[in-house]
Protein backbone atom coordinates (compact mmCIF):
# COMPACT_ATOMS: atom_id res chain seq x y z
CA UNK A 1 116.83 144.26 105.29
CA UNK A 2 113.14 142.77 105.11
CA UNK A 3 111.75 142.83 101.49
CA UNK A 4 107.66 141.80 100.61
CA UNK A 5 108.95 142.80 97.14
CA UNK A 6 110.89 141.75 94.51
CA UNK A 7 112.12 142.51 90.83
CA UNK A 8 109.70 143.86 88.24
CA UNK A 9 109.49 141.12 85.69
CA UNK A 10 106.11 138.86 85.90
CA UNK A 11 106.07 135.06 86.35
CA UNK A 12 104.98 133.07 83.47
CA UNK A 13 101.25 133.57 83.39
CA UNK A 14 101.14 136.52 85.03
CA UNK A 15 100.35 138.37 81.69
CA UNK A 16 97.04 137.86 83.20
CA UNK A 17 97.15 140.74 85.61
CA UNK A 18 96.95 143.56 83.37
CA UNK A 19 93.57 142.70 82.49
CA UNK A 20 92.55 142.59 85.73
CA UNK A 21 94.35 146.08 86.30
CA UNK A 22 92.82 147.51 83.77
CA UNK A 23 88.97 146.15 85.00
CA UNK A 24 90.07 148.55 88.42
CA UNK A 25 90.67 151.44 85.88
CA UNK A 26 86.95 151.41 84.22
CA UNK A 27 85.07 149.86 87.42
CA UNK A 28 86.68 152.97 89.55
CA UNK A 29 85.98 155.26 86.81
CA UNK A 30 82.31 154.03 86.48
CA UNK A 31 82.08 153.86 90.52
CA UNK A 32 83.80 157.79 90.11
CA UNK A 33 80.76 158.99 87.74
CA UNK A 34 77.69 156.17 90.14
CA UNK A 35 78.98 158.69 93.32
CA UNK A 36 78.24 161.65 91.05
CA UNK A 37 75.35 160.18 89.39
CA UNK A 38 73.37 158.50 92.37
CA UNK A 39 74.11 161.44 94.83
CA UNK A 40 72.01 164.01 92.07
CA UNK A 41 69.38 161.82 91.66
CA UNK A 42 68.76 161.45 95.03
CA UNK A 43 68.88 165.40 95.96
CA UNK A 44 66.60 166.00 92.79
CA UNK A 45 64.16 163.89 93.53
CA UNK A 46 63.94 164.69 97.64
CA UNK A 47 65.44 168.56 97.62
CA UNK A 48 66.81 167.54 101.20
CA UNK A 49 70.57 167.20 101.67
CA UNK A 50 69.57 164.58 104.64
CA UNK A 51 69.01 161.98 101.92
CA UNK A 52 72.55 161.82 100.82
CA UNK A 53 73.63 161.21 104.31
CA UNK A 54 70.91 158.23 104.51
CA UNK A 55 72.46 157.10 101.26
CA UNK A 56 75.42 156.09 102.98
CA UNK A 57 73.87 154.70 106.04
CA UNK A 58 72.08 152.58 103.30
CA UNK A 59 75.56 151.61 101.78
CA UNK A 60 76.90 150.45 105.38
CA UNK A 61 74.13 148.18 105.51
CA UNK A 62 75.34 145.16 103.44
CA UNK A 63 78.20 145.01 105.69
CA UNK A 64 76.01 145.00 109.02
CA UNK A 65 73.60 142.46 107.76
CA UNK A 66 75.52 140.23 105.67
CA UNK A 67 79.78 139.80 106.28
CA UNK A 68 79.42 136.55 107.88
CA UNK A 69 77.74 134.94 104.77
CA UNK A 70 80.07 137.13 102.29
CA UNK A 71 83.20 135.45 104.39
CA UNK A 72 82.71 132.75 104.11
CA UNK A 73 80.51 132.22 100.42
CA UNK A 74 84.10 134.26 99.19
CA UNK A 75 86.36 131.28 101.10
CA UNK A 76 83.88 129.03 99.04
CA UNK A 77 83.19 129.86 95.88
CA UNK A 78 85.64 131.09 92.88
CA UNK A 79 87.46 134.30 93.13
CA UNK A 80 87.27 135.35 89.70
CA UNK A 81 83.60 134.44 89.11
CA UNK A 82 82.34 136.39 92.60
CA UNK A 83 84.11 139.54 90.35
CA UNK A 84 82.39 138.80 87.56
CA UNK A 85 79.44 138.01 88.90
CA UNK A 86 79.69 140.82 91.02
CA UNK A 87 80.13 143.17 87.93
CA UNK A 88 77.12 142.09 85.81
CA UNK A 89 74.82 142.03 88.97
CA UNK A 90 75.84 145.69 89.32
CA UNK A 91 75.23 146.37 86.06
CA UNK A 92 71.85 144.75 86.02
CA UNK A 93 70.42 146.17 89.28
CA UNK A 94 71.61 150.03 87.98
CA UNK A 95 69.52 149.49 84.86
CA UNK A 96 66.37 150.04 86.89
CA UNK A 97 67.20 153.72 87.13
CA UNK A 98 66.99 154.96 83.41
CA UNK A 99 63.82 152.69 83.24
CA UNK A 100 62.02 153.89 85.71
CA UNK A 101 63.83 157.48 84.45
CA UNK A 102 62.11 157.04 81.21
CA UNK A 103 58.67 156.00 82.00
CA UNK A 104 58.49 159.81 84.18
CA UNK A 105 59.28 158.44 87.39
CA UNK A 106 62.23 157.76 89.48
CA UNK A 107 60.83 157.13 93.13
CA UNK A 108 63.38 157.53 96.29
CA UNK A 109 63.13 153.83 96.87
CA UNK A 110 64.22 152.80 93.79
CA UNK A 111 66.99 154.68 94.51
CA UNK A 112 67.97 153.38 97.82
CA UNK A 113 67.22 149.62 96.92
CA UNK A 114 69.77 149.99 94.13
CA UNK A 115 72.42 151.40 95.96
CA UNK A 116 71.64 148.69 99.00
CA UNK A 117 72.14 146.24 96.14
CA UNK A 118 75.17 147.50 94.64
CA UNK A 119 76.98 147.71 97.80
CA UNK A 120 76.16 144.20 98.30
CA UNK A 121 77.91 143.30 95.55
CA UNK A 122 80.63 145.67 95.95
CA UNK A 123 81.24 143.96 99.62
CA UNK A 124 81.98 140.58 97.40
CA UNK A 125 83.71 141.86 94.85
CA UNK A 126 86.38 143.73 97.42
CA UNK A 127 87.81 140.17 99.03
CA UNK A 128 87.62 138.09 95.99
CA UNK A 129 89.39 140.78 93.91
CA UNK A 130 92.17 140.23 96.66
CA UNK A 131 92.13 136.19 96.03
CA UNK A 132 92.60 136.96 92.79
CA UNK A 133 95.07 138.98 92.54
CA UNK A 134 97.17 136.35 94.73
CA UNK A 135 96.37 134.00 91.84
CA UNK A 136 97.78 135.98 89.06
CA UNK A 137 101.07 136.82 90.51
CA UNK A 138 103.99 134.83 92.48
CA UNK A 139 104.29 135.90 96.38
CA UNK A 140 106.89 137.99 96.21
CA UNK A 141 104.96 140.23 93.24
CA UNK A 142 102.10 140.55 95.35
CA UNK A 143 102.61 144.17 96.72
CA UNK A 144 103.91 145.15 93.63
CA UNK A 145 100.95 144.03 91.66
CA UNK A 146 98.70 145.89 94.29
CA UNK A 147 100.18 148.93 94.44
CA UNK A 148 99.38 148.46 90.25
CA UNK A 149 95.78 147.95 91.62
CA UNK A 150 95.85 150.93 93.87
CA UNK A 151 97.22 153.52 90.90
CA UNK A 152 94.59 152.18 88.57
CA UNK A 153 91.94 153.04 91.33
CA UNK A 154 92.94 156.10 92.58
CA UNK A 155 93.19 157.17 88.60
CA UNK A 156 90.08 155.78 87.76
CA UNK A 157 87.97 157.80 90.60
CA UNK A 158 89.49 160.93 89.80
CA UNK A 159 88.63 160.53 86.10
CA UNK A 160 85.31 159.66 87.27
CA UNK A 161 84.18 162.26 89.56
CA UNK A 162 85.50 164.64 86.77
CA UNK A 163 83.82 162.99 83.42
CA UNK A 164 81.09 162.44 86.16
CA UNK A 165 80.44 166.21 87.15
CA UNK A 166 81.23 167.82 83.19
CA UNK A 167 78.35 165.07 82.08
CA UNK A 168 75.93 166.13 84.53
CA UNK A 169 76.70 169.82 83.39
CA UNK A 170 75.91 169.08 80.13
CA UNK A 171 73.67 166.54 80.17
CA UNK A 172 72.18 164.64 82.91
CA UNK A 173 72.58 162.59 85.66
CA UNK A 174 70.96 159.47 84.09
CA UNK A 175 73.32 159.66 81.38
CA UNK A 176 76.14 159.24 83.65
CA UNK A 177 74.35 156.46 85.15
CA UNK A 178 74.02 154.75 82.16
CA UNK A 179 77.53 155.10 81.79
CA UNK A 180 78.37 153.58 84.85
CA UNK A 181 76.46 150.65 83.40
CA UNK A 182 78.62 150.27 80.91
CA UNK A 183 81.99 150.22 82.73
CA UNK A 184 80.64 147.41 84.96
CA UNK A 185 79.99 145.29 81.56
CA UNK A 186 83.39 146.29 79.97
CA UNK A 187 85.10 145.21 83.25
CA UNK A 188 83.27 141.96 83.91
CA UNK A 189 83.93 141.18 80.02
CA UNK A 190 87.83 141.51 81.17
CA UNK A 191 87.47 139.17 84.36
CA UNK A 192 85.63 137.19 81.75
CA UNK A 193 88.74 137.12 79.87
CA UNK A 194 91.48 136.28 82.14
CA UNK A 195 92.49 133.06 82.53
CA UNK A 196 92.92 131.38 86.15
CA UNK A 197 94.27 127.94 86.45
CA UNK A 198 92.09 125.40 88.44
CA UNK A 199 95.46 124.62 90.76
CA UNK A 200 95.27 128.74 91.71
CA UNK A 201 92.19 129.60 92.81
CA UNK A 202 90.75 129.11 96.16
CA UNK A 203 88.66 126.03 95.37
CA UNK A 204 87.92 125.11 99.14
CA UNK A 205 87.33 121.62 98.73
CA UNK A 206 87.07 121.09 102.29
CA UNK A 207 83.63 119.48 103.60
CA UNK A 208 81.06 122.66 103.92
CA UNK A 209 79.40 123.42 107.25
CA UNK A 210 76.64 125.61 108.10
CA UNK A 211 77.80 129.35 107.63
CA UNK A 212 77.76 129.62 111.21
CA UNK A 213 80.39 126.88 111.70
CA UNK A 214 82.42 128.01 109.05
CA UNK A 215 82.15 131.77 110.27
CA UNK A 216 83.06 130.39 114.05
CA UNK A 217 85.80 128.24 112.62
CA UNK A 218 87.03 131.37 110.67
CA UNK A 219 87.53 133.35 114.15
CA UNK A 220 89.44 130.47 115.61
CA UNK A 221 91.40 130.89 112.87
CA UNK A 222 92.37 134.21 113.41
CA UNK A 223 92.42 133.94 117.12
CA UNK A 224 95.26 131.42 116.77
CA UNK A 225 97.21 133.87 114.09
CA UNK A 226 97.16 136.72 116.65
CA UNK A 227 99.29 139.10 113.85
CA UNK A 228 96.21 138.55 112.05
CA UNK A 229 94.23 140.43 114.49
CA UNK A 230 96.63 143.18 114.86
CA UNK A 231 96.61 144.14 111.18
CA UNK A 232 92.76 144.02 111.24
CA UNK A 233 92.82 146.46 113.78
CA UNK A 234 94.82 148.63 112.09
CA UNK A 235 92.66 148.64 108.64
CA UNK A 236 89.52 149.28 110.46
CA UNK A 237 91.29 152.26 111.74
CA UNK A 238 92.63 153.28 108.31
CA UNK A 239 89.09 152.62 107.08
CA UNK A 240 87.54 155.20 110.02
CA UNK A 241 90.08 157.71 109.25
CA UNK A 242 88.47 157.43 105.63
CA UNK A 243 84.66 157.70 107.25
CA UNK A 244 85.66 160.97 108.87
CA UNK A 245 86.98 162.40 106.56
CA UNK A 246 84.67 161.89 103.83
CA UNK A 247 81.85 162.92 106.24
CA UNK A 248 83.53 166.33 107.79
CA UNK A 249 86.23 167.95 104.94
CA UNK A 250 82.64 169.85 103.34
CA UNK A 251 81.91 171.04 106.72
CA UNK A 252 85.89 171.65 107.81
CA UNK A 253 86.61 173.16 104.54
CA UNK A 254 83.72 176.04 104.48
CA UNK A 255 83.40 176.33 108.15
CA UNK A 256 86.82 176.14 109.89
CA UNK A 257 88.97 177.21 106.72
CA UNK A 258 86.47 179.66 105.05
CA UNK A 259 87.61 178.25 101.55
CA UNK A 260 84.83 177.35 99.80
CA UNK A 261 83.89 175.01 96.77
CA UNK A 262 87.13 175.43 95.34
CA UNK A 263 89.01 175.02 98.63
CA UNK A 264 87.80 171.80 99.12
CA UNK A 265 88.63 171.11 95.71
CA UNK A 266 92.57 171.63 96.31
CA UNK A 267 92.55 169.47 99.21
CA UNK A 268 91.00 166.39 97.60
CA UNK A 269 93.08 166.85 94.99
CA UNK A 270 95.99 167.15 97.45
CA UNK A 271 94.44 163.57 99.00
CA UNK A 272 94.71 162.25 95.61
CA UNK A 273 98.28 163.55 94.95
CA UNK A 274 99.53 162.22 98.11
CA UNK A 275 97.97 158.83 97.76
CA UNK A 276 100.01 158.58 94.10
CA UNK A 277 102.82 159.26 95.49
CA UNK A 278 102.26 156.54 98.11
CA UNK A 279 102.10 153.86 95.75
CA UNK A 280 105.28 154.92 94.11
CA UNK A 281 107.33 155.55 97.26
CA UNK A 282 105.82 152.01 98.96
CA UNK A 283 108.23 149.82 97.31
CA UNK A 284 110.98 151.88 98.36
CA UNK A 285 110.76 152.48 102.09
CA UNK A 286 110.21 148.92 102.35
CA UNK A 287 113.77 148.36 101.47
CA UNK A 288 114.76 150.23 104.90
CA UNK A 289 112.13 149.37 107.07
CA UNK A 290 111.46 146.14 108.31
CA UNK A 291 108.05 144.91 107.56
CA UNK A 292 106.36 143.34 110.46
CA UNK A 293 107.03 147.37 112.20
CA UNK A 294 106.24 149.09 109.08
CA UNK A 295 102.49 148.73 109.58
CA UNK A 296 102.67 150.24 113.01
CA UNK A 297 104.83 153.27 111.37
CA UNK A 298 102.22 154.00 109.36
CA UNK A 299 99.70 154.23 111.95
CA UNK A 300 101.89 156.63 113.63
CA UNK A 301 102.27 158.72 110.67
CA UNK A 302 98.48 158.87 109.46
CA UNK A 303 97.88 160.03 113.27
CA UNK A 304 100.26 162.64 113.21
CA UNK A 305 99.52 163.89 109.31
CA UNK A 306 95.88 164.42 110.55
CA UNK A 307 96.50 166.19 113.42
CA UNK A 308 98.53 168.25 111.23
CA UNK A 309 95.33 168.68 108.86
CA UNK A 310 93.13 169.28 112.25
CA UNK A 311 95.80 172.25 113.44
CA UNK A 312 95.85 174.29 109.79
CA UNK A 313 94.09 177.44 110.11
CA UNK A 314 95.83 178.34 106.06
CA UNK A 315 94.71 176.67 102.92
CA UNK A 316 98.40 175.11 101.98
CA UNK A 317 98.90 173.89 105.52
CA UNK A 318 95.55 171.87 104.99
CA UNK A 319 96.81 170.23 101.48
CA UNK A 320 99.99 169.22 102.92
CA UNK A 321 98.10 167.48 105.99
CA UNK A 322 95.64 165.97 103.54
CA UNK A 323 98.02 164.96 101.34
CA UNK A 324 100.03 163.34 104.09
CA UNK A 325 97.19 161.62 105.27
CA UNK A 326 96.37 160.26 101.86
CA UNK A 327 100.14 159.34 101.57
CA UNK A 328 99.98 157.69 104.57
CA UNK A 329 96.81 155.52 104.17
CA UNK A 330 97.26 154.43 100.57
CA UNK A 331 100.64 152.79 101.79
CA UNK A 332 99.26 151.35 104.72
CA UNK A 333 96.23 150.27 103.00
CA UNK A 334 98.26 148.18 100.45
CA UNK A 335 100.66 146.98 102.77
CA UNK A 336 98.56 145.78 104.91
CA UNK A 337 96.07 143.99 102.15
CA UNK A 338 99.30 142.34 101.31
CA UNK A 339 100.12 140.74 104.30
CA UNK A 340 96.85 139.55 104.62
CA UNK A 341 97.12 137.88 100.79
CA UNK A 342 100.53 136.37 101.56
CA UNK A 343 99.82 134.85 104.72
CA UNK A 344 96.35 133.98 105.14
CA UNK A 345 95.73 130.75 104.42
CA UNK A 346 93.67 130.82 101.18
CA UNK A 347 90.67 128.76 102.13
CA UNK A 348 89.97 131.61 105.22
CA UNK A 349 90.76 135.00 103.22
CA UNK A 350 87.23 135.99 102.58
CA UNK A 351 86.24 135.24 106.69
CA UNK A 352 89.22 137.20 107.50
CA UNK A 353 88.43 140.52 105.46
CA UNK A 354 84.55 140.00 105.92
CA UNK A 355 85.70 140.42 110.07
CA UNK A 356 87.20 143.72 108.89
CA UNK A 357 83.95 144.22 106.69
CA UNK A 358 82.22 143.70 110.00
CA UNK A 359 83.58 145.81 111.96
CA UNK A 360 84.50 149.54 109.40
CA UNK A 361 80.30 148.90 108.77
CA UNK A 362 79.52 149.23 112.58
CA UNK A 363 82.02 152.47 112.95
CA UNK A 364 80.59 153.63 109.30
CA UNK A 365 76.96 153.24 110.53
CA UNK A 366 77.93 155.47 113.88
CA UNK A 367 79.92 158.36 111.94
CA UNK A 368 77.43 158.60 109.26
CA UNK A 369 74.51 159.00 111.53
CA UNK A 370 76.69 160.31 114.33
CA UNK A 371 79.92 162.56 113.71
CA UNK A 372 77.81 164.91 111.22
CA UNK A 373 75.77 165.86 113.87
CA UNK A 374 78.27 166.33 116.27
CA UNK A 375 79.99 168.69 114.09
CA UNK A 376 77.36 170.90 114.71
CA UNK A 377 77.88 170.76 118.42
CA UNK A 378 82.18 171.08 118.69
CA UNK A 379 84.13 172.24 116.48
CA UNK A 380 85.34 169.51 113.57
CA UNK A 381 88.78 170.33 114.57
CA UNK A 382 88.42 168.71 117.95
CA UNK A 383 86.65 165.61 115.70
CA UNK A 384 89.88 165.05 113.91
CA UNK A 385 92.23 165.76 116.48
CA UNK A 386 90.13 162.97 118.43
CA UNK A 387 90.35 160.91 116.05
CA UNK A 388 94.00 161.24 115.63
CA UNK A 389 94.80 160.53 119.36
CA UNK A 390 92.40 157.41 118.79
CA UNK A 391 94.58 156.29 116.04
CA UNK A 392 97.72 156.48 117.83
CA UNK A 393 96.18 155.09 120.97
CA UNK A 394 95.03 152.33 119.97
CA UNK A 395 98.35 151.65 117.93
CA UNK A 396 100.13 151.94 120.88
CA UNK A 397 97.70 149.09 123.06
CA UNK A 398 98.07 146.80 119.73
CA UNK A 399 101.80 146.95 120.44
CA UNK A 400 101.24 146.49 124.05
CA UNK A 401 99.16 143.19 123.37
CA UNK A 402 101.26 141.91 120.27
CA UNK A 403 104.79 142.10 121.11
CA UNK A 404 105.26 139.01 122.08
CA UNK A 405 103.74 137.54 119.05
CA UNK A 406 105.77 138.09 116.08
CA UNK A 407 104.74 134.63 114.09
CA UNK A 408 103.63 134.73 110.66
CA UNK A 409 100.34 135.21 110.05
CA UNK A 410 100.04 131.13 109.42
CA UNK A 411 103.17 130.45 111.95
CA UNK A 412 104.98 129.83 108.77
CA UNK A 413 108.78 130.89 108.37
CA UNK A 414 109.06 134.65 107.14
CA UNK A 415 109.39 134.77 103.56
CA UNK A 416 112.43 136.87 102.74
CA UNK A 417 112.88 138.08 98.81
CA UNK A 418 115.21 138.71 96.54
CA UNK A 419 115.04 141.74 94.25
């Protein structure tokens, strides 16, 4: 039996992490209501539904221009003060859209240089909130503590695409930008507050090269750790398997299902149901299944829970897919991310996840711009059944190329805990 878990009591200093938990909660419910918020701006001020989907062609952009620097700046530089730095930058740069709100004018630029911005920011904050979480906790509380992470998140985003749309109702969508505001503020005043021992953060002390040289040294890195590569490959699938499906359940739901608003409301919430349940079932099937496989399982199973979803002609058969699918992902997703924690060596963390970064901004960049439009050409069935088969394909060639490589991630000794 192969455990990446153990008991539920916290090390000594780990009192730490709830602070940090609850910083997820408001920064997903503020990121909830900016979605919301930024998305109704943008359509009120341009009428044209285009300029939502150049929205998130703007939001792929930080990862397209700038991973290599975020890599390895992340490897550099505190963990904890890239998240709160990362947090009051947001904050700041978000605060130009009530001013310019207020003096009578809100141009579309304004509104596309802030979210290019913000996702800057967010593309730090993602692998240094993973550093730190490996210096709250021991190893062996590491999936644990994110699956904490992952329940505060998914949480937090549903209560804030709800408060999100009732405020706009009611009010307006600056308010709920201004809101937003404040939950970046409230959770960089947390990460203010938690304390992080100089011995356990990343504190590369190493001598600094150009970014290049680091960057290149970073792929050697990962080229030598060859499980390293595998796992990548499997989030940036996980993470196009989000793209799609972000991009194509509007046009899926009304067009191939004939359910409406309120159709695609069930399934997301069905997504959101089944990606609670992950976290809470996680812990368990790692108790049966041995962990260096479980990650290819999962692959399996997102590829066949879509295809499901792509097959439903009924409302219910949809939500069970979705659900699946968000079962499926959420587990993988966390599983994965822990791997990555435990056995990355700290001073290459950021280079490693910025390769991912790399890569999901390239495929987001191509379905964004792409897949929407060819959804008008085939049907979006044959979209997500390709996309399954792609899943499961290239699962099946990562097995192929890895299966004689079963090292540890640093060709260190498996870890094997105790509950």
């Amino acid at each position: 039996m192969n455990k990446l878990y153990s008991g539920y009591s916290w090390r000594a200093g780990s009192d730490q992490l709830p602070k940090y938990i609850a910083a997820t909660f408001i920064t997903a419910v503020g990121t909830g209501m900016q979605y919301i918020g930024l998305t109704l701006l943008l359509y009120h001020s341009t009428g044209a539904a285009s300029s939502i989907g150049w929205l998130f062609v703007v939001d792929s952009l930080p990862g397209l221009l700038f991973s290599p620097w975020i890599g390895v700046l992340v490897d550099r530089w505190s963990h904890k003060n890239i998240c709160l730095v990362s947090d009051l930058g947001r904050a700041l740069i978000l605060c130009l859209l009530p001013v310019f709100y207020l003096n009578g004018q809100l141009p579309v630029w304004i509104i596309y240089a802030v979210e290019f911005v913000v996702a800057t920011f967010d593309r730090f904050f993602r692998p240094a909130s993973l550093g730190l979480i490996r210096s709250l906790v021991n190893t062996e509380k590491l999936l644990k503590a994110n699956s904490y992470q992952s329940i505060a998140n998914q949480l937090g985003m549903l209560v804030g695409t709800a408060l999100g749309g009732f405020l706009v109702a009611v009010s307006s969508a600056i308010v709920v930008i201004e809101l937003n505001i404040f939950s970046f503020i409230l959770s960089g005043a947390l990460i203010l507050w938690i304390s992080v021992q100089r011995s356990q953060s990343n504190g590369n002390r190493q001598r600094r090269h150009k970014v290049s040289t680091d960057w290149i040294t970073g792929l050697k890195y990962m080229k030598s750790n060859k499980k390293i590569i595998e796992i990548c490959i499997y989030n940036g699938m996980i993470y196009i398997t989000l793209y799609v499906c972000n991009t194509l359940l509007p046009v899926f739901t009304e067009r191939e299902l004939g359910v409406g608003s309120r159709g695609f409301g069930y399934i997301e919430a069905a997504w959101a149901a089944g990606a609670i349940i992950g976290v809470f079932i996680l812990l368990p099937a790692l108790r049966f299944i041995n962990q260096s496989h479980f990650s290819r399982y999962g692959m399996f199973f997102i590829a066949a829970s879509l295809l499901l979803f792509s097959i439903s002609d009924f409302l219910p058969q949809a939500m069970i897919g979705y659900c699946l699918t968000g079962l499926g992902i959420v587990c993988s997703r966390i599983h994965n991310d822990t791997l990555i924690q435990r056995d990355v060596d700290p001073g290459f963390l950021g280079r490693v996840n910025s390769v991912i970064l790399l890569f999901t901004s390239y495929c987001s960049l191509f379905i964004y711009l792409g897949v929407g439009y060819l959804g008008d050409v085939i049907s979006v069935r044959w979209i997500y059944f390709i996309v399954s088969l792609l899943i499961a394909g290239t699962t099946l060639i990562a097995i192929l190329l890895f299966k004689a490589d079963h090292t540890e991630l640093a060709h260190r000794p498996e870890r094997r805990f105790t509950d």
